[in-house]
PDB file of N, CA and C in Angstrom:
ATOM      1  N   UNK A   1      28.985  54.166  -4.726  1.00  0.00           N
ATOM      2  CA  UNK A   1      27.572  53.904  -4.959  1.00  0.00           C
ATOM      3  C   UNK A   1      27.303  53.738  -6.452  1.00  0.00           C
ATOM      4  N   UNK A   2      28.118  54.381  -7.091  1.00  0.00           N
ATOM      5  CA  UNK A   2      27.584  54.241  -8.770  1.00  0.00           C
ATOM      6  C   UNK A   2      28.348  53.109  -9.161  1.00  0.00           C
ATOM      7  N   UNK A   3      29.290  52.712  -8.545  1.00  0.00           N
ATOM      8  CA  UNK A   3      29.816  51.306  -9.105  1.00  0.00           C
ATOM      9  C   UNK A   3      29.019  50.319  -8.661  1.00  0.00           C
ATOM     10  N   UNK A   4      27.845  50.171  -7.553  1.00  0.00           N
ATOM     11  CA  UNK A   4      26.855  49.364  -7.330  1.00  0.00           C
ATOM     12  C   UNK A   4      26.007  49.234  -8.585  1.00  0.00           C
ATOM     13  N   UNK A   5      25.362  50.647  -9.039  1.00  0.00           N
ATOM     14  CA  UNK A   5      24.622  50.405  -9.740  1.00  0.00           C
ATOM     15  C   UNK A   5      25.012  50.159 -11.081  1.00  0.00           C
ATOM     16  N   UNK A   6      25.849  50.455 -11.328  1.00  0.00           N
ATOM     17  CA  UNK A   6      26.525  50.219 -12.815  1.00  0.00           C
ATOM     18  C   UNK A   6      26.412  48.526 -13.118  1.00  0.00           C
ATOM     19  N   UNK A   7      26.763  47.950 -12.089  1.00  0.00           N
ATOM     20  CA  UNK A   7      27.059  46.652 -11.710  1.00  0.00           C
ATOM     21  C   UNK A   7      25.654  45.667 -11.746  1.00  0.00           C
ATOM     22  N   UNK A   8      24.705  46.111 -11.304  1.00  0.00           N
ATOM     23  CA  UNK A   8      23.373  46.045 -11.678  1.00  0.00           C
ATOM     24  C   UNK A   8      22.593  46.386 -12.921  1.00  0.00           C
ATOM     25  N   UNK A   9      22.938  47.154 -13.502  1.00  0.00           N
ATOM     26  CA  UNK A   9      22.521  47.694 -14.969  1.00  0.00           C
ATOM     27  C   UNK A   9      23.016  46.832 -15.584  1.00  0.00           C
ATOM     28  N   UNK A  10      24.872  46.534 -15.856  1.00  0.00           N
ATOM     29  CA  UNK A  10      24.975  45.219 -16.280  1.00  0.00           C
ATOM     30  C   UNK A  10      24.144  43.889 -16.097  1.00  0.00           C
ATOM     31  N   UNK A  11      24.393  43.759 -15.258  1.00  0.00           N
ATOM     32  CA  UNK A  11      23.692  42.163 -15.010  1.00  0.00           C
ATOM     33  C   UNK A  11      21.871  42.168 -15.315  1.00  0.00           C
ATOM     34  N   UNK A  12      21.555  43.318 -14.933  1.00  0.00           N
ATOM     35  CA  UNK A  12      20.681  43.452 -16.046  1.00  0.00           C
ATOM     36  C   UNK A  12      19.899  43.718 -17.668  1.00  0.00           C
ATOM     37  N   UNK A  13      21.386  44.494 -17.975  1.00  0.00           N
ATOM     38  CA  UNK A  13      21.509  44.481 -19.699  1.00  0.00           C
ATOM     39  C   UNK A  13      21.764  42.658 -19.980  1.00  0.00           C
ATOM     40  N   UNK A  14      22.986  42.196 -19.356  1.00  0.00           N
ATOM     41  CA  UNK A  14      22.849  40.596 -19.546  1.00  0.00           C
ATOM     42  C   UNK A  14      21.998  39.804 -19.656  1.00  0.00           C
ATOM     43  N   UNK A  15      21.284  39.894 -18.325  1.00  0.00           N
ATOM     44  CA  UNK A  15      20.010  38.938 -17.942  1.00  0.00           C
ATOM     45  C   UNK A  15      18.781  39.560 -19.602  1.00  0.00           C
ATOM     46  N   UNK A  16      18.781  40.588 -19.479  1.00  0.00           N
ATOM     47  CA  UNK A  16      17.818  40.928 -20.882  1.00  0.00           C
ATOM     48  C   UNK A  16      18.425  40.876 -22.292  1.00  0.00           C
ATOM     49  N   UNK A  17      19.614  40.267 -22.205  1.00  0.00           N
ATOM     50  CA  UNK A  17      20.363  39.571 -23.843  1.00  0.00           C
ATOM     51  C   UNK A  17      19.730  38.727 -24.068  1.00  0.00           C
ATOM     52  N   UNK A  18      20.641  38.058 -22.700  1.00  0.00           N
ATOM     53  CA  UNK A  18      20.232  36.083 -22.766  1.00  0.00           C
ATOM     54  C   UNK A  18      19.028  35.847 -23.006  1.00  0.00           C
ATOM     55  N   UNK A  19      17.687  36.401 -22.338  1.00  0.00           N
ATOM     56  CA  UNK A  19      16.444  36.103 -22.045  1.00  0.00           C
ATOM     57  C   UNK A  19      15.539  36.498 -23.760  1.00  0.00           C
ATOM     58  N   UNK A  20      16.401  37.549 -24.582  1.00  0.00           N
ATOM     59  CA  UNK A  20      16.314  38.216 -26.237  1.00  0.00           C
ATOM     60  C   UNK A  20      16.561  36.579 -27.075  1.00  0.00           C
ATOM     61  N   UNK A  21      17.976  36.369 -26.568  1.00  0.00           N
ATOM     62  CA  UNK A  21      18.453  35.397 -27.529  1.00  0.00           C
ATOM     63  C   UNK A  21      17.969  33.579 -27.818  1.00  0.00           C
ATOM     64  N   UNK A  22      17.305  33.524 -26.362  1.00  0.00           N
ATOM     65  CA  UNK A  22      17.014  31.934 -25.736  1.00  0.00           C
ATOM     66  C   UNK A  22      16.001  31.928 -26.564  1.00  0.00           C
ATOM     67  N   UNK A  23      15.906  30.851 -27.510  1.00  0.00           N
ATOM     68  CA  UNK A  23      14.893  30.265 -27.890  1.00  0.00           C
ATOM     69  C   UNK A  23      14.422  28.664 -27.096  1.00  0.00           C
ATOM     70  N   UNK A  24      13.091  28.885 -26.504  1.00  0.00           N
ATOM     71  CA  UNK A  24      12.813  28.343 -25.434  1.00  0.00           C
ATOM     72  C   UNK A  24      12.448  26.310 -26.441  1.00  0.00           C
ATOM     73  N   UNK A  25      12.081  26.806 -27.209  1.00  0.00           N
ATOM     74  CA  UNK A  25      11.568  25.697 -28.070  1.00  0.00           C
ATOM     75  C   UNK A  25      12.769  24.347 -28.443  1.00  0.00           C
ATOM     76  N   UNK A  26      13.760  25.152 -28.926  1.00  0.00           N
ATOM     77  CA  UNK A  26      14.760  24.465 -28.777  1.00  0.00           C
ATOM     78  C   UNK A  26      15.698  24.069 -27.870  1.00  0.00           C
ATOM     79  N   UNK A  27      15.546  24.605 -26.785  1.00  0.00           N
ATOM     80  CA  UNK A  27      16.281  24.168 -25.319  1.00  0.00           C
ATOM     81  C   UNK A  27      15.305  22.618 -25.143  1.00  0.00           C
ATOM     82  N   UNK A  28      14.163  22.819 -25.016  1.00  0.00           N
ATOM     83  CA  UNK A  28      13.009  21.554 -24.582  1.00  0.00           C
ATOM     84  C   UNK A  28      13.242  20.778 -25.808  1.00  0.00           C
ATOM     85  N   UNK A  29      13.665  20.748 -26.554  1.00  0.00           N
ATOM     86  CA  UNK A  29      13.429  19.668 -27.281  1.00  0.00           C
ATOM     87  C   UNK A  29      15.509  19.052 -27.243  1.00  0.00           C
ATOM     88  N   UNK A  30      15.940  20.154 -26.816  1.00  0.00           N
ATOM     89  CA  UNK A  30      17.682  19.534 -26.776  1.00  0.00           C
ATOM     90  C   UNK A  30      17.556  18.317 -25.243  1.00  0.00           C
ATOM     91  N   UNK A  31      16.567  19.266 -24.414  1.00  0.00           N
ATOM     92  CA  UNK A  31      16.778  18.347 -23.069  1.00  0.00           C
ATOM     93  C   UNK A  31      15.771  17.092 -23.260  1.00  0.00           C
ATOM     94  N   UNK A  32      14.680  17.137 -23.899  1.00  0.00           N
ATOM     95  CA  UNK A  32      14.075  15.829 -24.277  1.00  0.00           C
ATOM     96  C   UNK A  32      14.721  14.673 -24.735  1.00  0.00           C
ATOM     97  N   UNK A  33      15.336  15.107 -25.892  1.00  0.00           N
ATOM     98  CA  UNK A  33      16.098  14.361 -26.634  1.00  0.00           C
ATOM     99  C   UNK A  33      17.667  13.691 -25.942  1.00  0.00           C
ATOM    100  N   UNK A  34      17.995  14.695 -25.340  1.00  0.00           N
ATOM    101  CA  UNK A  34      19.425  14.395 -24.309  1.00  0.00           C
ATOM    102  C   UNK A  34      18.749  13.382 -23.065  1.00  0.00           C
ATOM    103  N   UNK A  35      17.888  13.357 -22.584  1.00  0.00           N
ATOM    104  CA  UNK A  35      16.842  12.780 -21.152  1.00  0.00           C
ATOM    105  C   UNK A  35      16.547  11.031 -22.001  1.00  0.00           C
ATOM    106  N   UNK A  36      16.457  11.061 -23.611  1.00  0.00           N
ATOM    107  CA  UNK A  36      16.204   9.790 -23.783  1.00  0.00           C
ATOM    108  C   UNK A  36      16.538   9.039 -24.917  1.00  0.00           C
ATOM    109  N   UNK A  37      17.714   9.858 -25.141  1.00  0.00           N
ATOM    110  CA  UNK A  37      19.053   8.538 -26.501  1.00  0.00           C
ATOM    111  C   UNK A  37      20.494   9.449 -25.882  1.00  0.00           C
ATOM    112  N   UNK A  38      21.113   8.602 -27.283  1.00  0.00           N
ATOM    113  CA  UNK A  38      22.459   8.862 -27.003  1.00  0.00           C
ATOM    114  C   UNK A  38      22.903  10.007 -27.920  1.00  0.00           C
ATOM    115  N   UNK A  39      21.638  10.380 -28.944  1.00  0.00           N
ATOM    116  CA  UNK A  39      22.442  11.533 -28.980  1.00  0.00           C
ATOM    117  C   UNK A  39      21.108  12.674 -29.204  1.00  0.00           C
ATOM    118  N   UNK A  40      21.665  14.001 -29.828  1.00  0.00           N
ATOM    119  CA  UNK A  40      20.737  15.086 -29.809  1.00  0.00           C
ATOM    120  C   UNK A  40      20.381  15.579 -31.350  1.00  0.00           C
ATOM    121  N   UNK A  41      19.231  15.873 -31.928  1.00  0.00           N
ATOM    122  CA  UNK A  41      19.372  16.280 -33.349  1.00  0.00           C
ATOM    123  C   UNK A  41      19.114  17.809 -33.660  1.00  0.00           C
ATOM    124  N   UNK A  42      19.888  18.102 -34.015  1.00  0.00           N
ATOM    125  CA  UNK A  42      20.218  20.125 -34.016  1.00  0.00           C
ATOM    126  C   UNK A  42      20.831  20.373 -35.007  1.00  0.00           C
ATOM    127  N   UNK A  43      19.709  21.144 -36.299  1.00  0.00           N
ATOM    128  CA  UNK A  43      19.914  21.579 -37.576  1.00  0.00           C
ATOM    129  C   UNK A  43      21.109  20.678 -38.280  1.00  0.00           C
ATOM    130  N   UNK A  44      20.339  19.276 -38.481  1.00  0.00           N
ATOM    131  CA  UNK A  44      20.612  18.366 -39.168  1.00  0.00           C
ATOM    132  C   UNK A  44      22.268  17.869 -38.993  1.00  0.00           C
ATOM    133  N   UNK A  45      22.638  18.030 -37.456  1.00  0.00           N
ATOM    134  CA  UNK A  45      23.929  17.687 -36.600  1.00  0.00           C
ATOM    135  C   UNK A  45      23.150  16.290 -35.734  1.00  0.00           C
ATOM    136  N   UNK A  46      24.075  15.222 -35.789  1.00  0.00           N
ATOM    137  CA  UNK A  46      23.727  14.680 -34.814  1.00  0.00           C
ATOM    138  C   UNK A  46      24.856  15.065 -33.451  1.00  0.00           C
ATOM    139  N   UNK A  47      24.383  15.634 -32.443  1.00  0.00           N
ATOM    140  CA  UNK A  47      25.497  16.114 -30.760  1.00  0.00           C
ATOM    141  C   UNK A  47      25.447  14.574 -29.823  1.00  0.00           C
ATOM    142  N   UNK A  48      26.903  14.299 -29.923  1.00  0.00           N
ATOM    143  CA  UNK A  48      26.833  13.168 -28.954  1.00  0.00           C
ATOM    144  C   UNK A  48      26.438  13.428 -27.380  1.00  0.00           C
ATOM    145  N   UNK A  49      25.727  12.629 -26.706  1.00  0.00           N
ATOM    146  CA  UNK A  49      25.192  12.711 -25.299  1.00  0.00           C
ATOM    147  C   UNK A  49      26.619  11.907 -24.439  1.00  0.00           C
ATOM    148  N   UNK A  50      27.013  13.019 -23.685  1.00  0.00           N
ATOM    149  CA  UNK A  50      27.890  11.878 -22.778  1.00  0.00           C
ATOM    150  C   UNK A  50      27.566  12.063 -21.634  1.00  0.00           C
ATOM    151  N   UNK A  51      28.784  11.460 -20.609  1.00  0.00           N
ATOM    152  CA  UNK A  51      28.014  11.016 -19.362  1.00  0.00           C
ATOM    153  C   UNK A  51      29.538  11.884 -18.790  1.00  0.00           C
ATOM    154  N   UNK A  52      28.869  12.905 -17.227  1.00  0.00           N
ATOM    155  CA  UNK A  52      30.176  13.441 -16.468  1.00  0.00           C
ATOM    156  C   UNK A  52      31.057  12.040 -15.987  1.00  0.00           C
ATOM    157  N   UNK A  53      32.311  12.762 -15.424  1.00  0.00           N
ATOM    158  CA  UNK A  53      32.610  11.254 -14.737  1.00  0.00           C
ATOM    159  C   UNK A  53      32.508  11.200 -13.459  1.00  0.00           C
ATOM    160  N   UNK A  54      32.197  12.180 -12.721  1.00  0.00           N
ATOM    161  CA  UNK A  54      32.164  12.008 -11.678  1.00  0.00           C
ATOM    162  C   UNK A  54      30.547  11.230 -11.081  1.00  0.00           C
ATOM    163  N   UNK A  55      29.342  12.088 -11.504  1.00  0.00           N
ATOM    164  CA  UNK A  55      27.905  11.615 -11.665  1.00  0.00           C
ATOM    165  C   UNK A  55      27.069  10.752 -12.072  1.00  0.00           C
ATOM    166  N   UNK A  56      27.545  10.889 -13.156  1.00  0.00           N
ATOM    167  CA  UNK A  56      27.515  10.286 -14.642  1.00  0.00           C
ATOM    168  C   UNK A  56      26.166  10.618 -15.362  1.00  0.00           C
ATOM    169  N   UNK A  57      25.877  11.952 -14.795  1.00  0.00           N
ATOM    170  CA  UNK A  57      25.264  12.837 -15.861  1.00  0.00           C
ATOM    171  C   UNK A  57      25.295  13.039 -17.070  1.00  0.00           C
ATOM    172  N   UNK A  58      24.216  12.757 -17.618  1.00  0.00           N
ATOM    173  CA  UNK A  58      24.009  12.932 -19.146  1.00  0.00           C
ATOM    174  C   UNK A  58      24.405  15.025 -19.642  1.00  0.00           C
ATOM    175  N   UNK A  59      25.029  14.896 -20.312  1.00  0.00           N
ATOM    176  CA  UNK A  59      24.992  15.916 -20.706  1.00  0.00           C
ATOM    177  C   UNK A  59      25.680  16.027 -22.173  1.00  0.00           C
ATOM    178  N   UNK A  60      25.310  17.328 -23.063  1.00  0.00           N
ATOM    179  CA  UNK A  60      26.107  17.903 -24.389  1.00  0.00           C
ATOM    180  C   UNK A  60      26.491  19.363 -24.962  1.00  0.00           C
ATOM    181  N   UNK A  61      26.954  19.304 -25.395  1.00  0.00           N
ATOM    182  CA  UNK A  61      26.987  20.676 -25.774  1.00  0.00           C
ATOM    183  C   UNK A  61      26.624  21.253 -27.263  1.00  0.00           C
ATOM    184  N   UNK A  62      26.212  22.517 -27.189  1.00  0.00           N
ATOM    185  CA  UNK A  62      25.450  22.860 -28.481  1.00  0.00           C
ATOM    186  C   UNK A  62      25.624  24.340 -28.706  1.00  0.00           C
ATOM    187  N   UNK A  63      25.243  25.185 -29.941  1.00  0.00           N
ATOM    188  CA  UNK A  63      25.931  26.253 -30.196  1.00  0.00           C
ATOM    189  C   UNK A  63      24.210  26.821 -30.434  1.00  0.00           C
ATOM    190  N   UNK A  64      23.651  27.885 -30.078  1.00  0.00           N
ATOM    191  CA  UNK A  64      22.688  28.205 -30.395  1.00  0.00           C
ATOM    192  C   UNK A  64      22.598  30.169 -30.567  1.00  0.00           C
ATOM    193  N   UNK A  65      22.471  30.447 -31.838  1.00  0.00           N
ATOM    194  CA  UNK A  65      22.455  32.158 -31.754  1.00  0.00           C
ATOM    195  C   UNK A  65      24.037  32.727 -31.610  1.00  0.00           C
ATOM    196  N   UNK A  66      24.944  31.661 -32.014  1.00  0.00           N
ATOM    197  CA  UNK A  66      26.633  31.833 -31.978  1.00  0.00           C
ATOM    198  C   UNK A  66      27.092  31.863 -30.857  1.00  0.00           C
ATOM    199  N   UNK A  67      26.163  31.199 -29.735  1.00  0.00           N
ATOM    200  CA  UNK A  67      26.871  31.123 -28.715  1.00  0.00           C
ATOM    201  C   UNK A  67      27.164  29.886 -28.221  1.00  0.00           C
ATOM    202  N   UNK A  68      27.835  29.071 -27.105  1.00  0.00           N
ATOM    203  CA  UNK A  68      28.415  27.741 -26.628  1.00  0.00           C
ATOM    204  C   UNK A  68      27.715  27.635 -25.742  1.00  0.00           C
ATOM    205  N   UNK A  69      26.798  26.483 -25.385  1.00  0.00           N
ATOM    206  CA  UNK A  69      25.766  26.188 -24.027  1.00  0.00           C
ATOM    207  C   UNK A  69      26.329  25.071 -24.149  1.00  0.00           C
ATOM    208  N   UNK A  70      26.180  24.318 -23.067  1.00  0.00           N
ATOM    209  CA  UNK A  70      25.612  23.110 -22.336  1.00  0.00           C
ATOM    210  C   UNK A  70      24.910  22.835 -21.746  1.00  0.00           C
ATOM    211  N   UNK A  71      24.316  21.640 -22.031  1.00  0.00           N
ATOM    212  CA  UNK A  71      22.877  21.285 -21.532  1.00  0.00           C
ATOM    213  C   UNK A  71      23.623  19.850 -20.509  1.00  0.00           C
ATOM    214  N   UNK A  72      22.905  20.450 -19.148  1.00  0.00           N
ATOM    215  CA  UNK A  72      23.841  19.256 -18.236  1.00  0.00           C
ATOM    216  C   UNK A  72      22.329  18.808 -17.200  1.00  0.00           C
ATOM    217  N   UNK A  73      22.092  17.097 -17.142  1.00  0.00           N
ATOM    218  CA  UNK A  73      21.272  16.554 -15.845  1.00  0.00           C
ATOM    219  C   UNK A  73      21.068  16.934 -14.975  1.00  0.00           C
ATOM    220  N   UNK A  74      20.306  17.301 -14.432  1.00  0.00           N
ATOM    221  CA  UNK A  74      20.407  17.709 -12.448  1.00  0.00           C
ATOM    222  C   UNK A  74      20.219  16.533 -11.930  1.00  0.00           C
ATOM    223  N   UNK A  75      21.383  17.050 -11.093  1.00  0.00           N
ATOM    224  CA  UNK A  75      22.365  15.800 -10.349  1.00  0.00           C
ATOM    225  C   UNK A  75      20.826  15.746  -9.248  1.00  0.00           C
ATOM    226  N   UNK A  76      20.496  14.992  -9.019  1.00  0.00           N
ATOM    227  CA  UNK A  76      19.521  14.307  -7.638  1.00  0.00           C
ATOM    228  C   UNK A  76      20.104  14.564  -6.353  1.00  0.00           C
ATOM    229  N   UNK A  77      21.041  14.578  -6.404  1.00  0.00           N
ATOM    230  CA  UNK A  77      21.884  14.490  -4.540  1.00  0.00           C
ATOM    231  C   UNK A  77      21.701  15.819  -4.230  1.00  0.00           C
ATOM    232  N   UNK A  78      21.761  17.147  -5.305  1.00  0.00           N
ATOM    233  CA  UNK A  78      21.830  18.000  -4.780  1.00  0.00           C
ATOM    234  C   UNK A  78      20.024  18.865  -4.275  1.00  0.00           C
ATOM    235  N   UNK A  79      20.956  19.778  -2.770  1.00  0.00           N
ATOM    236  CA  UNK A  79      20.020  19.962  -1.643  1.00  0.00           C
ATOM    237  C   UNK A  79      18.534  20.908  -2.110  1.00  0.00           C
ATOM    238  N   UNK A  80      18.932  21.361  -3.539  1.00  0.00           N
ATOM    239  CA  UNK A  80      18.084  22.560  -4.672  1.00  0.00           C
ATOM    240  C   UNK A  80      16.847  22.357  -4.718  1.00  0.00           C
ATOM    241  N   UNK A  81      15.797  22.704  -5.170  1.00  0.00           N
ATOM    242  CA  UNK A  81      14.483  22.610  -5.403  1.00  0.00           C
ATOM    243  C   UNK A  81      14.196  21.918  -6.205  1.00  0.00           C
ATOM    244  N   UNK A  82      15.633  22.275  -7.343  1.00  0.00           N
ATOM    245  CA  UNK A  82      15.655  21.033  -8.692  1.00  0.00           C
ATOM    246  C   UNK A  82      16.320  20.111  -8.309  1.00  0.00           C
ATOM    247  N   UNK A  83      17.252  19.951  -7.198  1.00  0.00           N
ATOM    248  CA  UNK A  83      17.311  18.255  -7.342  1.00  0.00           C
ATOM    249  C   UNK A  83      16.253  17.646  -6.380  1.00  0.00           C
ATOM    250  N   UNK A  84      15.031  18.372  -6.236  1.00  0.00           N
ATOM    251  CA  UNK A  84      14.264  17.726  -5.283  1.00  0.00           C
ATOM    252  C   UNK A  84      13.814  16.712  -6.788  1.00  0.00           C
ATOM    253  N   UNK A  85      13.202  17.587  -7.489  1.00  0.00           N
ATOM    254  CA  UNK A  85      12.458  17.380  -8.495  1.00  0.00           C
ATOM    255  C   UNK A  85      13.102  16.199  -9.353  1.00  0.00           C
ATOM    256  N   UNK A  86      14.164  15.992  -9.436  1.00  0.00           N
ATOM    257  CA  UNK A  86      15.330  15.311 -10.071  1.00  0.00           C
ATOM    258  C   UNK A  86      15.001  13.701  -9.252  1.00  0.00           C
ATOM    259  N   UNK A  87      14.598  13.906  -7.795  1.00  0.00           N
ATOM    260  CA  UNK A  87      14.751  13.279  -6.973  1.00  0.00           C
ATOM    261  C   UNK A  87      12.856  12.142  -6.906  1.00  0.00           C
ATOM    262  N   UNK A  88      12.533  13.581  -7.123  1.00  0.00           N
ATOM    263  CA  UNK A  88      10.782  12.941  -7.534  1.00  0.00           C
ATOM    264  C   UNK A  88      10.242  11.851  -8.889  1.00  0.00           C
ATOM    265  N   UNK A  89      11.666  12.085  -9.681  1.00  0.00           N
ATOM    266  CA  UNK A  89      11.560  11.536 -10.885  1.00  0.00           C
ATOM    267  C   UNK A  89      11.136  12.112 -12.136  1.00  0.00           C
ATOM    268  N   UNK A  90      11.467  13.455 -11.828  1.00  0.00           N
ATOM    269  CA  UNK A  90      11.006  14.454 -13.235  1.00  0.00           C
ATOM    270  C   UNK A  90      12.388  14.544 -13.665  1.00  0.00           C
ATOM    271  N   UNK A  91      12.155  14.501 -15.111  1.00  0.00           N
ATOM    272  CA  UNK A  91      13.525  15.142 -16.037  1.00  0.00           C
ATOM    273  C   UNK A  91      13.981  16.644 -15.697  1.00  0.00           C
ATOM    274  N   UNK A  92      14.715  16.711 -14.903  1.00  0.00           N
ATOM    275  CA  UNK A  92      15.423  18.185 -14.986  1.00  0.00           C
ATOM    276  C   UNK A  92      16.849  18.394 -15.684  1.00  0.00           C
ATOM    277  N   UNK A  93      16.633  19.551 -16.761  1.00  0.00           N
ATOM    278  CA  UNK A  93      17.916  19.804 -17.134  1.00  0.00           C
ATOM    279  C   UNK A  93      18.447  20.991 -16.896  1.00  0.00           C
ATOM    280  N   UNK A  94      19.303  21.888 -16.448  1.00  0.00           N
ATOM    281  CA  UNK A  94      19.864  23.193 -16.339  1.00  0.00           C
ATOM    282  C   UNK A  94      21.098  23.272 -17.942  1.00  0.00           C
ATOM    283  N   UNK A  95      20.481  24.246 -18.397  1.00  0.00           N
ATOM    284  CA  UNK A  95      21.433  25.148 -19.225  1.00  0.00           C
ATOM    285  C   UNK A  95      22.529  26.083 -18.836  1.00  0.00           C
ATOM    286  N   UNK A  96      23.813  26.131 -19.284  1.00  0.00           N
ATOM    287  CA  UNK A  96      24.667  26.987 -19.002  1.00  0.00           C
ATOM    288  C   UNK A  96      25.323  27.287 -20.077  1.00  0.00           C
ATOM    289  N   UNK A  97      25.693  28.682 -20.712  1.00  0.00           N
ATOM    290  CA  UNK A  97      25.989  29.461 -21.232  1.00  0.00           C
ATOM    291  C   UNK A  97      27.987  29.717 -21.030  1.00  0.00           C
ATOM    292  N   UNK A  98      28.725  28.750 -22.035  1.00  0.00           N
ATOM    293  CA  UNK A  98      29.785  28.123 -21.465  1.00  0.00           C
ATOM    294  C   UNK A  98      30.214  30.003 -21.405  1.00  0.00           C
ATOM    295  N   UNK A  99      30.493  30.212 -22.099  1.00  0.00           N
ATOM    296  CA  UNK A  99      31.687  31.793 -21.922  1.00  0.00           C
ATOM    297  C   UNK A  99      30.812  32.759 -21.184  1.00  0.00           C
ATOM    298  N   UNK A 100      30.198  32.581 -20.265  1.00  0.00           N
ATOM    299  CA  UNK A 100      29.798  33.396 -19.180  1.00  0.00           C
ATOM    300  C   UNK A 100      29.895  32.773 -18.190  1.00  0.00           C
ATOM    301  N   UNK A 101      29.937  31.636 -18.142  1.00  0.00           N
ATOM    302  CA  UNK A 101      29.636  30.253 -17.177  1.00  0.00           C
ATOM    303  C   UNK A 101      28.069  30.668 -16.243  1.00  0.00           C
ATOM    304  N   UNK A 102      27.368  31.222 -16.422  1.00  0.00           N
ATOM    305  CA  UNK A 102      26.035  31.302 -15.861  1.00  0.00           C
ATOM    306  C   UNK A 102      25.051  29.987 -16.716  1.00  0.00           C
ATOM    307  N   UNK A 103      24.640  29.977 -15.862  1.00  0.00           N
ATOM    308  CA  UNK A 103      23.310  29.032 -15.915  1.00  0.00           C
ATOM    309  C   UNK A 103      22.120  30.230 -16.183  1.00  0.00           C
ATOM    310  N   UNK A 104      21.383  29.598 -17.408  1.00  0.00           N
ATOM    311  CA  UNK A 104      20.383  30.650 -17.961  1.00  0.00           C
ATOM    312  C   UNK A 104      19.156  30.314 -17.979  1.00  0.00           C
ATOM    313  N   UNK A 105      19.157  28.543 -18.063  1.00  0.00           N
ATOM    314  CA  UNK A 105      17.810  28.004 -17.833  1.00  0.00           C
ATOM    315  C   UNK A 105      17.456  26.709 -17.206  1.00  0.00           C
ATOM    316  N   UNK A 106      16.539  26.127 -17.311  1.00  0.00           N
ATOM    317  CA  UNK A 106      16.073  24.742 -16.644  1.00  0.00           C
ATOM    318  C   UNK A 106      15.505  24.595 -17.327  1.00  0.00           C
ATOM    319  N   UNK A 107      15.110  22.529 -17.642  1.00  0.00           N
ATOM    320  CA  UNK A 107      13.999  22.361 -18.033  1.00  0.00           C
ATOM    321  C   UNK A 107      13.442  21.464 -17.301  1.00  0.00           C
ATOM    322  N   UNK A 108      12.345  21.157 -17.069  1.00  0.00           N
ATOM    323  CA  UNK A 108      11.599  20.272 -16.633  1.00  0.00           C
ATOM    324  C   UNK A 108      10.581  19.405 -17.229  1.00  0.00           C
ATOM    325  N   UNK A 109      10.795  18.281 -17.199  1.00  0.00           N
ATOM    326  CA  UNK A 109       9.775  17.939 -18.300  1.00  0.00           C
ATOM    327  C   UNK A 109       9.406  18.450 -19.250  1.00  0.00           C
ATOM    328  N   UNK A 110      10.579  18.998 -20.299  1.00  0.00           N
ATOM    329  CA  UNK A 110      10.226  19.662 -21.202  1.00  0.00           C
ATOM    330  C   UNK A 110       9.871  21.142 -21.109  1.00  0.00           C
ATOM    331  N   UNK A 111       9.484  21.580 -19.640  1.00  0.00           N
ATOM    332  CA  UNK A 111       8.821  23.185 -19.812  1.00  0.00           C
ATOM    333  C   UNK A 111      10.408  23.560 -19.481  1.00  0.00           C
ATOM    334  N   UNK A 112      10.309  24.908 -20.698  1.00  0.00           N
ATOM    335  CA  UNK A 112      11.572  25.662 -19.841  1.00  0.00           C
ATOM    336  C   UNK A 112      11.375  27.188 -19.461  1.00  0.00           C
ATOM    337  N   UNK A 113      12.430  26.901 -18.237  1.00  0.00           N
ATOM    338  CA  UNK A 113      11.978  28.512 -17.179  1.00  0.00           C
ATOM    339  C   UNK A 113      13.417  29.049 -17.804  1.00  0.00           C
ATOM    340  N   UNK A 114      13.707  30.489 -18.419  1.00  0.00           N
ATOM    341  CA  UNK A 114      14.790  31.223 -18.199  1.00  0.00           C
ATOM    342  C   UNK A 114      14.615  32.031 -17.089  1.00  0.00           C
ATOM    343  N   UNK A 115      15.893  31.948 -16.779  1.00  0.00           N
ATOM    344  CA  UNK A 115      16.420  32.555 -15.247  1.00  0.00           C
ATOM    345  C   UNK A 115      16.600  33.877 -15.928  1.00  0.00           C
ATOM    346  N   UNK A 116      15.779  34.726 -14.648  1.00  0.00           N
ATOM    347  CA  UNK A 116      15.657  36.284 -15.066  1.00  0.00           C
ATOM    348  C   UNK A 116      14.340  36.569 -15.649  1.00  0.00           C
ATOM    349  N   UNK A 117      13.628  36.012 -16.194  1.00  0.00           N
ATOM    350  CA  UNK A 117      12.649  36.517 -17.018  1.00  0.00           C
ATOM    351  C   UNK A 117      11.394  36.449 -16.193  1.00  0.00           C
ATOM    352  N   UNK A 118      11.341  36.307 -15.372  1.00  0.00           N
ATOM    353  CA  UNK A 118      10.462  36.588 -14.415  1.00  0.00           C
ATOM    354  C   UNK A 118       9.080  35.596 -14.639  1.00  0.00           C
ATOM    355  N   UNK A 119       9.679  34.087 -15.125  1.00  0.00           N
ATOM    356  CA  UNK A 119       8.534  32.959 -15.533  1.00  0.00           C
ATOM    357  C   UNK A 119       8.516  32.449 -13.701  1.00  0.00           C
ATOM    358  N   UNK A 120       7.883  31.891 -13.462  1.00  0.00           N
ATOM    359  CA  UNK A 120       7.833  30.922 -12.562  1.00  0.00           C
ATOM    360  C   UNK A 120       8.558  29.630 -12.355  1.00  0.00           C
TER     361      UNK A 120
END
């Protein structure tokens, strides 16, 4: 039983890092910018935008607070709420946090929700 909760305390010390460290301002303006050129502008870096190969999702990667994210398209095909939205014709982007491999946020048209923080 205490290895349940231990296990939970983690993932909740985590979920309340990530949610410390995310600066929301600059996620929306990485997925704006990734949603409409080829590349991204981040503290006077230009980040090339490439495309998966399987999808051919726009996506890049970027270092924010010393850590490694990627900012990757939501794929449309998929059955999610966000690829409905993907599907409606809104810009959706999901963030993932490469050395955890969790996904930490979304954006949508620019608004971004971190996962965990109890936004809508």
């Amino acid at each position: 039983m205490a290895t349940g909760r231990s296990a939970k305390l983690a993932i909740f010390a985590f979920v309340a890092m990530l949610f410390c460290m995310v600066d929301t301002a600059l996620l929306s303006s990485i997925a704006q910018q990734m949603m409409s050129g080829n590349s991204v502008g981040l503290n006077e870096k230009r980040l090339p935008v490439r495309r998966t190969s399987g999808h051919w999702l726009r996506t890049t990667s970027f270092t924010m607070n010393g850590r490694q994210y990627q900012a990757i398209e939501q794929n449309p095909e998929k059955p999610s709420r966000w690829g409905q939205l993907a599907r409606d014709g809104h810009q959706v982007v999901q963030f993932k946090d490469v050395e955890a491999n969790k996904f930490i946020a979304v954006s949508v048209d620019g608004k971004v929700r971190v996962y965990g923080s109890g936004n809508p």
